[in-house]
PDB file of N, CA and C in Angstrom:
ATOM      1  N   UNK A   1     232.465 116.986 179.813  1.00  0.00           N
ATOM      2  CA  UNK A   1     231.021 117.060 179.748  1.00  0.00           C
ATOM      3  C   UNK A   1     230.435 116.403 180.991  1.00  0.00           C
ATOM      4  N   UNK A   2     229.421 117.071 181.251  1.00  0.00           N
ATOM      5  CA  UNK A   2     229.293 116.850 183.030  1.00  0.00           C
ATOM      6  C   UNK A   2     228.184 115.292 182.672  1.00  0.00           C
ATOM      7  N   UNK A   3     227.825 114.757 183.568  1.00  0.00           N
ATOM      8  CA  UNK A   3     226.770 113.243 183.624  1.00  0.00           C
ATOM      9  C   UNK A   3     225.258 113.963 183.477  1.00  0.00           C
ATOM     10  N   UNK A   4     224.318 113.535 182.483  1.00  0.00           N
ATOM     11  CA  UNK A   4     223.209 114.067 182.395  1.00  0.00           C
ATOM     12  C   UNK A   4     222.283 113.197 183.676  1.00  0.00           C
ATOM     13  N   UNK A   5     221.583 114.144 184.495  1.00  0.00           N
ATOM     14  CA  UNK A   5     220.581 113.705 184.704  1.00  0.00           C
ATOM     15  C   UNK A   5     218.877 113.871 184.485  1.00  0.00           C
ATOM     16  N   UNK A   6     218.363 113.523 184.643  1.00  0.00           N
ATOM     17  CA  UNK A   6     216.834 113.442 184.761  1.00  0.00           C
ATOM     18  C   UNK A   6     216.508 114.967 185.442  1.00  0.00           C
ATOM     19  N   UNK A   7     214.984 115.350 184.916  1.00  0.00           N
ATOM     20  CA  UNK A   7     214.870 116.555 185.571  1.00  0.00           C
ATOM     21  C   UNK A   7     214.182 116.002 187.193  1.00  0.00           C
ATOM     22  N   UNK A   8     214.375 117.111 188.341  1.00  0.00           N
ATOM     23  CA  UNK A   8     213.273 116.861 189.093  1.00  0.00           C
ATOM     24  C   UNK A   8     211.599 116.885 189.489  1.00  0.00           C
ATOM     25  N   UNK A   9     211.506 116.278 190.757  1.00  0.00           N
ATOM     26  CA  UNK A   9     209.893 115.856 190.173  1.00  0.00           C
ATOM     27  C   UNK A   9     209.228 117.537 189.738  1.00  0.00           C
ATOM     28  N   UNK A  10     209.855 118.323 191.152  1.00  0.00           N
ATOM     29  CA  UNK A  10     209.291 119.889 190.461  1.00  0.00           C
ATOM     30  C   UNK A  10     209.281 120.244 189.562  1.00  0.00           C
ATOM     31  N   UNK A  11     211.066 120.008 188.515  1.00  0.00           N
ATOM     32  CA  UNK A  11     210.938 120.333 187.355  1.00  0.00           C
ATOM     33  C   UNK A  11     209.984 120.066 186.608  1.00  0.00           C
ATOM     34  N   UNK A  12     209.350 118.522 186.003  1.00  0.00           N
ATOM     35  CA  UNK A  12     208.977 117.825 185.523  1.00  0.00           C
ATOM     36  C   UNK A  12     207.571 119.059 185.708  1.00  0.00           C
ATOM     37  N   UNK A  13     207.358 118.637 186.866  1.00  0.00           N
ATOM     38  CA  UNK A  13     205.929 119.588 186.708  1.00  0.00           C
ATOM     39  C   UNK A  13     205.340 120.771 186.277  1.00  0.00           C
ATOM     40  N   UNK A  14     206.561 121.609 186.611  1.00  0.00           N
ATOM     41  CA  UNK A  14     206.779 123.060 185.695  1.00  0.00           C
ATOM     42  C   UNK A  14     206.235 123.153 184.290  1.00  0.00           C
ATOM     43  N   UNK A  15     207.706 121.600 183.802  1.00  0.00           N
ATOM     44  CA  UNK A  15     207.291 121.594 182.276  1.00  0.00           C
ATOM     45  C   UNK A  15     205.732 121.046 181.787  1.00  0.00           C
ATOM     46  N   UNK A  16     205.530 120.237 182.753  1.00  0.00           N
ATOM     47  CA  UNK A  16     203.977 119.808 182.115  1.00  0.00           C
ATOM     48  C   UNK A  16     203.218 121.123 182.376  1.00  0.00           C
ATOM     49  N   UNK A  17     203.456 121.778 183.656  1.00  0.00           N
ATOM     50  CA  UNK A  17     202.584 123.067 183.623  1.00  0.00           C
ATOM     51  C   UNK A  17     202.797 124.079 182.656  1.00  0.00           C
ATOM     52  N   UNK A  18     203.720 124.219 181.827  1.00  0.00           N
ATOM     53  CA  UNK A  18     204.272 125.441 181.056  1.00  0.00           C
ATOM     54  C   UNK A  18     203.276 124.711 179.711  1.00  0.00           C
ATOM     55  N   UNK A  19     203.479 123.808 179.506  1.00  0.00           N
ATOM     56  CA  UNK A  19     202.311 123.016 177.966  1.00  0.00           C
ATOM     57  C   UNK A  19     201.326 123.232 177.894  1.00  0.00           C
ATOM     58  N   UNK A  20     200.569 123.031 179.389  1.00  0.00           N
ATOM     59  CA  UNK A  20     199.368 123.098 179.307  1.00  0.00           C
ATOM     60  C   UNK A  20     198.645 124.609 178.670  1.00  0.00           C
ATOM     61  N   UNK A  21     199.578 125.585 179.344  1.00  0.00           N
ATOM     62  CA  UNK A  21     199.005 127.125 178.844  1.00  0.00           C
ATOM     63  C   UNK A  21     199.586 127.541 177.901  1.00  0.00           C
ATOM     64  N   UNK A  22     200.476 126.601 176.350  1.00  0.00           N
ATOM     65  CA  UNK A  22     200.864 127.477 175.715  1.00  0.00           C
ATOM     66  C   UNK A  22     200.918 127.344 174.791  1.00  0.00           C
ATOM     67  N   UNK A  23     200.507 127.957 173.575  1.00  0.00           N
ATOM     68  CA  UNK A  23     200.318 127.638 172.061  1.00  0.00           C
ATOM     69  C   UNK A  23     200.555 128.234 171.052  1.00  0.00           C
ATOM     70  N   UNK A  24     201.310 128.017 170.102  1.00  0.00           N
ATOM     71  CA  UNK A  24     201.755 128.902 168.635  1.00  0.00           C
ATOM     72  C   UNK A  24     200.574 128.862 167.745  1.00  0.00           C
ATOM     73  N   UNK A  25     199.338 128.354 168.282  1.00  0.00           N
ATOM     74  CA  UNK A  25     198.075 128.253 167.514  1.00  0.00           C
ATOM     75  C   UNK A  25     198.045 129.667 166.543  1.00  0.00           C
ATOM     76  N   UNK A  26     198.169 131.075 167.207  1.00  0.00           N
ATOM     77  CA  UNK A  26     197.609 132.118 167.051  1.00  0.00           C
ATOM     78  C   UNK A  26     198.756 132.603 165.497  1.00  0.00           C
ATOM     79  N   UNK A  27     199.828 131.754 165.919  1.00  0.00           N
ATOM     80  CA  UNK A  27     200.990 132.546 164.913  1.00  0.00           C
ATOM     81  C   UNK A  27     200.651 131.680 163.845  1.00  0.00           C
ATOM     82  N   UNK A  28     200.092 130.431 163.708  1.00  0.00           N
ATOM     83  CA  UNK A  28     200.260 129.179 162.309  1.00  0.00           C
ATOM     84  C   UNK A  28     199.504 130.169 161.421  1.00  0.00           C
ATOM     85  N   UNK A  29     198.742 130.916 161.096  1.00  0.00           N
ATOM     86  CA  UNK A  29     198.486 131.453 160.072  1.00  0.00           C
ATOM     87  C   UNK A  29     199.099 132.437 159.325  1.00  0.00           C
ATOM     88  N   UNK A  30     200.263 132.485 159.866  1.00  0.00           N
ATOM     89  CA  UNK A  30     201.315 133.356 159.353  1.00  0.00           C
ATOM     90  C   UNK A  30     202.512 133.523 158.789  1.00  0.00           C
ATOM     91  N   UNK A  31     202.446 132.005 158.659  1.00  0.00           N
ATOM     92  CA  UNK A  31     203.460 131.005 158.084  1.00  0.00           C
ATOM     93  C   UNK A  31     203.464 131.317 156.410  1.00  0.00           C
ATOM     94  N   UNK A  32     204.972 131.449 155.918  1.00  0.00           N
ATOM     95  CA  UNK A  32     204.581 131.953 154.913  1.00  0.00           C
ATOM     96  C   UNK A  32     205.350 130.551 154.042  1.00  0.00           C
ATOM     97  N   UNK A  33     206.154 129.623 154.348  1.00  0.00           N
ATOM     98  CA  UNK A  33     207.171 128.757 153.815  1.00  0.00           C
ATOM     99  C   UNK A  33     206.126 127.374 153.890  1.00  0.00           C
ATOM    100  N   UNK A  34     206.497 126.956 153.164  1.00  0.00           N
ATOM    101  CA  UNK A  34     205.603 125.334 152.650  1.00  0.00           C
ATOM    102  C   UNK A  34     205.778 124.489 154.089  1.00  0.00           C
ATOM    103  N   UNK A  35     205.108 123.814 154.600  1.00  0.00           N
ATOM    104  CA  UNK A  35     205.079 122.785 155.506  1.00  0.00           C
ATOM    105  C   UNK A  35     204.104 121.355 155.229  1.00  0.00           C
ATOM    106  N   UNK A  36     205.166 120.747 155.657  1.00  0.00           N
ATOM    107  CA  UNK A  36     204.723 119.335 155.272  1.00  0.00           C
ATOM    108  C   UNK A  36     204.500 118.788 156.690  1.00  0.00           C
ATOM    109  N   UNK A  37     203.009 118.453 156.913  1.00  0.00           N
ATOM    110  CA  UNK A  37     202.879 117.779 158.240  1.00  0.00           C
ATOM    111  C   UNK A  37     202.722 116.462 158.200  1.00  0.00           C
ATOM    112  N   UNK A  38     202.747 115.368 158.977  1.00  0.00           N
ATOM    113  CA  UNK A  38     203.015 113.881 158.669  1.00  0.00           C
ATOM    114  C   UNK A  38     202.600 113.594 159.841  1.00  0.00           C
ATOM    115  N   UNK A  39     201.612 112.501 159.964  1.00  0.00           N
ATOM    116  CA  UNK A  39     200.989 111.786 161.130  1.00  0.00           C
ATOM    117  C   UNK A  39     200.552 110.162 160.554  1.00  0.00           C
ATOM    118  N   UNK A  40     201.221 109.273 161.904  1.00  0.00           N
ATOM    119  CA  UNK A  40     200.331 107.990 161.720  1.00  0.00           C
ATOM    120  C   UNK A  40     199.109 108.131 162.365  1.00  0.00           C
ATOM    121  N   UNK A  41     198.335 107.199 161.644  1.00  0.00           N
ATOM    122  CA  UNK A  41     196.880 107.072 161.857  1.00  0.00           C
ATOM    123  C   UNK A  41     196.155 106.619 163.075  1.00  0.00           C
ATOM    124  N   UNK A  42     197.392 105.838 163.107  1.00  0.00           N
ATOM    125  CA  UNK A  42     197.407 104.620 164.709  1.00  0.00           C
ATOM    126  C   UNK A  42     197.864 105.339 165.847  1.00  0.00           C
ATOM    127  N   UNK A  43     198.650 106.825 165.952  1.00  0.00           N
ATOM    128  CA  UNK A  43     199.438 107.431 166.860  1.00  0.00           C
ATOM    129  C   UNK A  43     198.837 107.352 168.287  1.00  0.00           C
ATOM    130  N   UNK A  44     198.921 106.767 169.016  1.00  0.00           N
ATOM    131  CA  UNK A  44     198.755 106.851 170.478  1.00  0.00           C
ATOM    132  C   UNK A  44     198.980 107.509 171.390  1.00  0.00           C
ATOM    133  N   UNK A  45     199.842 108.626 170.659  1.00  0.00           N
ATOM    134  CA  UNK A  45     200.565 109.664 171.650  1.00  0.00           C
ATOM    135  C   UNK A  45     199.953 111.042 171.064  1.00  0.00           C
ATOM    136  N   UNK A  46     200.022 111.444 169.743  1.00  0.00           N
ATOM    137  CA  UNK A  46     199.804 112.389 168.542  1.00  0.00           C
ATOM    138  C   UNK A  46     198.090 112.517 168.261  1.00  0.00           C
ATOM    139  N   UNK A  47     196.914 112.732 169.024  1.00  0.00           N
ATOM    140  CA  UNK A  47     196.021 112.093 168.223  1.00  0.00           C
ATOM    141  C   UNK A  47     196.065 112.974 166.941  1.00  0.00           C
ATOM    142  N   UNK A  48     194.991 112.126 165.937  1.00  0.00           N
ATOM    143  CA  UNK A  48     194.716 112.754 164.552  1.00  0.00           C
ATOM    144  C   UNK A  48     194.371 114.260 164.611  1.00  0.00           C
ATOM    145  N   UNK A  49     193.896 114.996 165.351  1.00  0.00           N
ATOM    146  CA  UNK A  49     193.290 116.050 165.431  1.00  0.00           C
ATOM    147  C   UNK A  49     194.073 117.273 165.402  1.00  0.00           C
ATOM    148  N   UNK A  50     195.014 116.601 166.041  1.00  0.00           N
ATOM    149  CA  UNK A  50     196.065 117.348 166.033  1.00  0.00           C
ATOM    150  C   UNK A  50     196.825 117.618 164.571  1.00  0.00           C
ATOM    151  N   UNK A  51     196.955 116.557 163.972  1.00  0.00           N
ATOM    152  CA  UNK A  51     197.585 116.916 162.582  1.00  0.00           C
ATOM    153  C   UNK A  51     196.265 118.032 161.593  1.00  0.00           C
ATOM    154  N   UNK A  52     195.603 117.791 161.867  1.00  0.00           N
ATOM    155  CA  UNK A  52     194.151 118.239 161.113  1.00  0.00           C
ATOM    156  C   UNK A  52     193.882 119.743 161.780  1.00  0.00           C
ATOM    157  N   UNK A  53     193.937 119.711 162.843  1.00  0.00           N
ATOM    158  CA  UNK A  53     194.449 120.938 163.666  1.00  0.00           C
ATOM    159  C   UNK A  53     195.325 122.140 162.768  1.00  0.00           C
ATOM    160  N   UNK A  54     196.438 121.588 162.829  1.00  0.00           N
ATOM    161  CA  UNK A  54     197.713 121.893 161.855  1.00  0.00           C
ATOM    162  C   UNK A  54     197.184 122.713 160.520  1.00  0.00           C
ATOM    163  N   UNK A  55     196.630 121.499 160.229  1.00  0.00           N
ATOM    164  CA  UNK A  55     196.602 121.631 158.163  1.00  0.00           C
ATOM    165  C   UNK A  55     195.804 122.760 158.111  1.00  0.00           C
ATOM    166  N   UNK A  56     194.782 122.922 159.270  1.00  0.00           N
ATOM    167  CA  UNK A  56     193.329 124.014 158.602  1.00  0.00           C
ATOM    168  C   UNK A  56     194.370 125.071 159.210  1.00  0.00           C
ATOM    169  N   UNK A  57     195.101 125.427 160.085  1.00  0.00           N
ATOM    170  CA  UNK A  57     195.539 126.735 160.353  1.00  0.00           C
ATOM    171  C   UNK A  57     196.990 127.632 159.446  1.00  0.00           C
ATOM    172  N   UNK A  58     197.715 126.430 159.040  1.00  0.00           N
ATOM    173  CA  UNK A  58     198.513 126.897 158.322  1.00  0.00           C
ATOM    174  C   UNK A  58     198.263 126.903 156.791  1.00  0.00           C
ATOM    175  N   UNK A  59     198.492 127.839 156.247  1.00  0.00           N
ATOM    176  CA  UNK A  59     197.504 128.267 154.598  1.00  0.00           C
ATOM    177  C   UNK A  59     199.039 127.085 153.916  1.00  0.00           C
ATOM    178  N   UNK A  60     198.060 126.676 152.861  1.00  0.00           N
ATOM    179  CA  UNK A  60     198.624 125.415 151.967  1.00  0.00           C
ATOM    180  C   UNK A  60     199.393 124.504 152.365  1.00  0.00           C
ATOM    181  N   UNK A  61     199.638 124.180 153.551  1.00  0.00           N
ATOM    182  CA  UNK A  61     200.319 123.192 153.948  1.00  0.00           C
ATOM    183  C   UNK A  61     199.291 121.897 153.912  1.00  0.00           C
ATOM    184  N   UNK A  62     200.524 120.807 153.383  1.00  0.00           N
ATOM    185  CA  UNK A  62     199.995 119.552 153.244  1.00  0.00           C
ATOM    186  C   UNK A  62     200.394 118.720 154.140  1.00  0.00           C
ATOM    187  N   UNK A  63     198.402 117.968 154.235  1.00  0.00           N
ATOM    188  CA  UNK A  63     198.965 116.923 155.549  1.00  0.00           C
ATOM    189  C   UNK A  63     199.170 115.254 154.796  1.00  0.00           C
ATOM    190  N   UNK A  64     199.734 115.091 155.440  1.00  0.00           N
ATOM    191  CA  UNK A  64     200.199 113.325 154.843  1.00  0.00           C
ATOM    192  C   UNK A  64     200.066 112.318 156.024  1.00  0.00           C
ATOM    193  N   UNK A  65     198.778 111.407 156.021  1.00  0.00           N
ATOM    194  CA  UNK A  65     198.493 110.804 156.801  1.00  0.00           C
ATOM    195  C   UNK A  65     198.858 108.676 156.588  1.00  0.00           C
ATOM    196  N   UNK A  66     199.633 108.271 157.070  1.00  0.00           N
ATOM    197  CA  UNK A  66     200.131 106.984 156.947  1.00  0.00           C
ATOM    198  C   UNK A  66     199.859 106.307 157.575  1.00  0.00           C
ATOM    199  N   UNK A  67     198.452 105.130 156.809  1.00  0.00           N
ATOM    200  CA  UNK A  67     197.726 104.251 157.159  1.00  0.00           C
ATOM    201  C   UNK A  67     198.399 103.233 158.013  1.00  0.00           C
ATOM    202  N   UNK A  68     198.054 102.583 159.314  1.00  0.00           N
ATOM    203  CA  UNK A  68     198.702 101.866 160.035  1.00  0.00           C
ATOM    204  C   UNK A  68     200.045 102.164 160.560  1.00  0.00           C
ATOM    205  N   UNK A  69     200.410 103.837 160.665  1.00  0.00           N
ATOM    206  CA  UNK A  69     201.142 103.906 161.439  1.00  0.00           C
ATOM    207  C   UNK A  69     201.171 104.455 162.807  1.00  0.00           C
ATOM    208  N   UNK A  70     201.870 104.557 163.368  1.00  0.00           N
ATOM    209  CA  UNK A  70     201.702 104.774 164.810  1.00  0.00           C
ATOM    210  C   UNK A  70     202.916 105.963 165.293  1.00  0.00           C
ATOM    211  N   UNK A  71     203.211 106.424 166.526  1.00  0.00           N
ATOM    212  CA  UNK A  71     203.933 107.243 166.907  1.00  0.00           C
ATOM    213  C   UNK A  71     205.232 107.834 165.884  1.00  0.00           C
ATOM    214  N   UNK A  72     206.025 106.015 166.016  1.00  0.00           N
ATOM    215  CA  UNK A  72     207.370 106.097 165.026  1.00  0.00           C
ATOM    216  C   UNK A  72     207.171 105.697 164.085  1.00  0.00           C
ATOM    217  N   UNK A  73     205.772 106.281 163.265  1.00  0.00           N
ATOM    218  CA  UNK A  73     205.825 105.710 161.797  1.00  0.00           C
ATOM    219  C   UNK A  73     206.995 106.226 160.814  1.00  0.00           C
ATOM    220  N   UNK A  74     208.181 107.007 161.271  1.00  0.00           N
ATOM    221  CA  UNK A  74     209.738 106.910 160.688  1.00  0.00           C
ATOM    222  C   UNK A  74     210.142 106.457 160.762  1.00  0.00           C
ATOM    223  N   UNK A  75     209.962 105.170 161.299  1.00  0.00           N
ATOM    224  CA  UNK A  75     210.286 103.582 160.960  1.00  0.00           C
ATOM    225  C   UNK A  75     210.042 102.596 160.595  1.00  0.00           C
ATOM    226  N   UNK A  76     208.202 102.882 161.309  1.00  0.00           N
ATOM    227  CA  UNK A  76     207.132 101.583 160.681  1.00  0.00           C
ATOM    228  C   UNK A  76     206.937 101.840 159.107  1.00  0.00           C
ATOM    229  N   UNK A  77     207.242 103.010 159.075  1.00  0.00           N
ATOM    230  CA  UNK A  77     206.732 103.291 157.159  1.00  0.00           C
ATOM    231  C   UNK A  77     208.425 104.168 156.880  1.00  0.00           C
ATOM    232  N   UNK A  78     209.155 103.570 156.849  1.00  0.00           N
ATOM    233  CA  UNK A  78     210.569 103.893 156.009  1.00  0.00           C
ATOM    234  C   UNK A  78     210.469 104.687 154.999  1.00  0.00           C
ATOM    235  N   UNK A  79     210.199 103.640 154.551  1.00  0.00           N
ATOM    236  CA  UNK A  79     210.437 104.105 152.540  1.00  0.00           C
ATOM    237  C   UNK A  79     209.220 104.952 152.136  1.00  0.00           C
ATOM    238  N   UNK A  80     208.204 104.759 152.844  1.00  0.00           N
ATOM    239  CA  UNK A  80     206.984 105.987 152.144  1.00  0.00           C
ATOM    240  C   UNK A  80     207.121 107.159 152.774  1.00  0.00           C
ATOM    241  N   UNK A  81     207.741 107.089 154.075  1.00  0.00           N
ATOM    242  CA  UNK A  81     208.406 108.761 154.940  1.00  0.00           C
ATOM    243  C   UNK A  81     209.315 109.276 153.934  1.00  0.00           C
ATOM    244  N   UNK A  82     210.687 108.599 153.564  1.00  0.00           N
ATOM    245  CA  UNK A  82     211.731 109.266 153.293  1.00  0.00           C
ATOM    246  C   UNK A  82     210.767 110.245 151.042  1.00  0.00           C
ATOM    247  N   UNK A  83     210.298 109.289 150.981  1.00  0.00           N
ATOM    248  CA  UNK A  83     209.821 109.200 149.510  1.00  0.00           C
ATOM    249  C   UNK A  83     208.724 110.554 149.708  1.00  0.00           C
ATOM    250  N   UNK A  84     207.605 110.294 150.796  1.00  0.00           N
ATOM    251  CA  UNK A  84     206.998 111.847 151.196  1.00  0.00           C
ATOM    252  C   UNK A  84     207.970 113.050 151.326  1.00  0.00           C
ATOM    253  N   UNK A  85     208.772 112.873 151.792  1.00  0.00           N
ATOM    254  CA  UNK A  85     209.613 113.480 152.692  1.00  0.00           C
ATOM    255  C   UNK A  85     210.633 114.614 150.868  1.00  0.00           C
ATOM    256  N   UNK A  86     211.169 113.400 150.137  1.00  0.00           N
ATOM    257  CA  UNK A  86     211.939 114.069 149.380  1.00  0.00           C
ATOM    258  C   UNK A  86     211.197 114.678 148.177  1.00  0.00           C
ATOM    259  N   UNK A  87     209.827 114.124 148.103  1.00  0.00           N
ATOM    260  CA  UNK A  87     209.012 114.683 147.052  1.00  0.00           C
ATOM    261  C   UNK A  87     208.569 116.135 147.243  1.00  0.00           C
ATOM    262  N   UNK A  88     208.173 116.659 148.820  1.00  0.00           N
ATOM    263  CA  UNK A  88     208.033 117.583 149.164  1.00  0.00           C
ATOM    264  C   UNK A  88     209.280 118.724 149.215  1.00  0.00           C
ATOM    265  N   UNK A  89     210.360 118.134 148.921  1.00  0.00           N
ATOM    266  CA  UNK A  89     211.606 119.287 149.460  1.00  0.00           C
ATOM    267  C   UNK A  89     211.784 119.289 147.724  1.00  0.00           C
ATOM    268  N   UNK A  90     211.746 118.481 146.763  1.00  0.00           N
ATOM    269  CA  UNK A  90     212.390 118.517 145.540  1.00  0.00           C
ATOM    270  C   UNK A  90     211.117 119.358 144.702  1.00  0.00           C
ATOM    271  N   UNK A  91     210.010 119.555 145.273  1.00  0.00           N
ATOM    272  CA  UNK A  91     209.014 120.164 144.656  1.00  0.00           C
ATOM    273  C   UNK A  91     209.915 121.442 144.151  1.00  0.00           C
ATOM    274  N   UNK A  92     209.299 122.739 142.696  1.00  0.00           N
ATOM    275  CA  UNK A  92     209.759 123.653 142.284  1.00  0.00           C
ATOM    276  C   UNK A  92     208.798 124.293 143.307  1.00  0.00           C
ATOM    277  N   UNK A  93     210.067 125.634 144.079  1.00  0.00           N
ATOM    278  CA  UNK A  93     209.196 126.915 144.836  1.00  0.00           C
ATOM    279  C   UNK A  93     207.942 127.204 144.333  1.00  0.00           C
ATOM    280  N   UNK A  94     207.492 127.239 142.403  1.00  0.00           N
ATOM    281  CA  UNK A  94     206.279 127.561 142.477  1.00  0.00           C
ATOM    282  C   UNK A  94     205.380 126.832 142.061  1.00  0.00           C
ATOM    283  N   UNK A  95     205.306 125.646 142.440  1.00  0.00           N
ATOM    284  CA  UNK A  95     204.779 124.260 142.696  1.00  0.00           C
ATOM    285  C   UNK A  95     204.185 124.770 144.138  1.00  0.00           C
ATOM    286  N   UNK A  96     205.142 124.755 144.812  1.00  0.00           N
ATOM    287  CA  UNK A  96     204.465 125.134 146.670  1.00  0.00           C
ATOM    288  C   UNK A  96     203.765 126.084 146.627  1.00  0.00           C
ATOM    289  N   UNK A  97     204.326 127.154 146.490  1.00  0.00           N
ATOM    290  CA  UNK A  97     203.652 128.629 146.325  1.00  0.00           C
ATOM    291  C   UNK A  97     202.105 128.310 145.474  1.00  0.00           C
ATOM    292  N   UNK A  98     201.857 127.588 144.556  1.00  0.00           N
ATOM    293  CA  UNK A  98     200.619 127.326 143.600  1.00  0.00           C
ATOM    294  C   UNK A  98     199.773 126.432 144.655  1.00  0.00           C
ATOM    295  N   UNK A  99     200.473 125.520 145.549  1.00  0.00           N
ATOM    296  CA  UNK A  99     199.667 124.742 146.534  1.00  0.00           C
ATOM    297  C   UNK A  99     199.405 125.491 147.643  1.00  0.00           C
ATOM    298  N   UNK A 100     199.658 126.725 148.010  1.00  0.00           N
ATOM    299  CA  UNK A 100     199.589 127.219 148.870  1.00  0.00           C
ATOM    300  C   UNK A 100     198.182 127.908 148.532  1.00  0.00           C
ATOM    301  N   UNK A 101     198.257 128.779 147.679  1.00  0.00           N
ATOM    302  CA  UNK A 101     196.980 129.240 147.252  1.00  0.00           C
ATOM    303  C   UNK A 101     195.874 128.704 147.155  1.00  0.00           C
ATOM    304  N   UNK A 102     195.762 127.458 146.641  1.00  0.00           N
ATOM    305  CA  UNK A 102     195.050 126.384 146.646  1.00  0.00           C
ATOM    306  C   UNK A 102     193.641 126.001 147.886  1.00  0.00           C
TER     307      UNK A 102
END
């Protein structure tokens, strides 16, 4: 396995240039499978808008927002991630499907 390096500065710029123009905005309403979106409140990197963004475009998906957390709130909030996290996957299909409509 060869030594990883870093991209170059061109690269780097490419990729920030390729972000700037590009978005799955147009497809989120077409989502047909349950999604669970998750944002800290505190995120410095993520703003809120973005999760809220999310929730109104994809039909019944739930957003789960965790007070005082920040970027890696999958760490700052452990036990209420993993507990969000398994409540949403152990839900019955028409549990989701009923929240979807919703």
């Amino acid at each position: 396995m060869g030594r990883l390096t870093p991209p170059t500065r061109r690269g780097y710029l490419y990729q920030l240039i390729a972000m700037l123009g590009w978005t799955s905005a147009p497809a989120l309403p077409f989502l047909k499978k349950p999604v669970l979106i998750m944002m800290g409140d505190e995120d410095a990197i993520v703003p809120m808008v973005n999760g809220r963004f999310l929730h109104r475009l994809i039909p019944g998906s739930e957003l789960e927002i965790f007070e005082g957390g920040g970027h890696l709130f999958l760490l700052s909030h452990r036990e209420q991630s993993i507990s969000c996290i398994r409540a949403f996957l152990d839900r019955e299909p028409v549990q989701q499907e009923g929240r979807r409509a919703a």
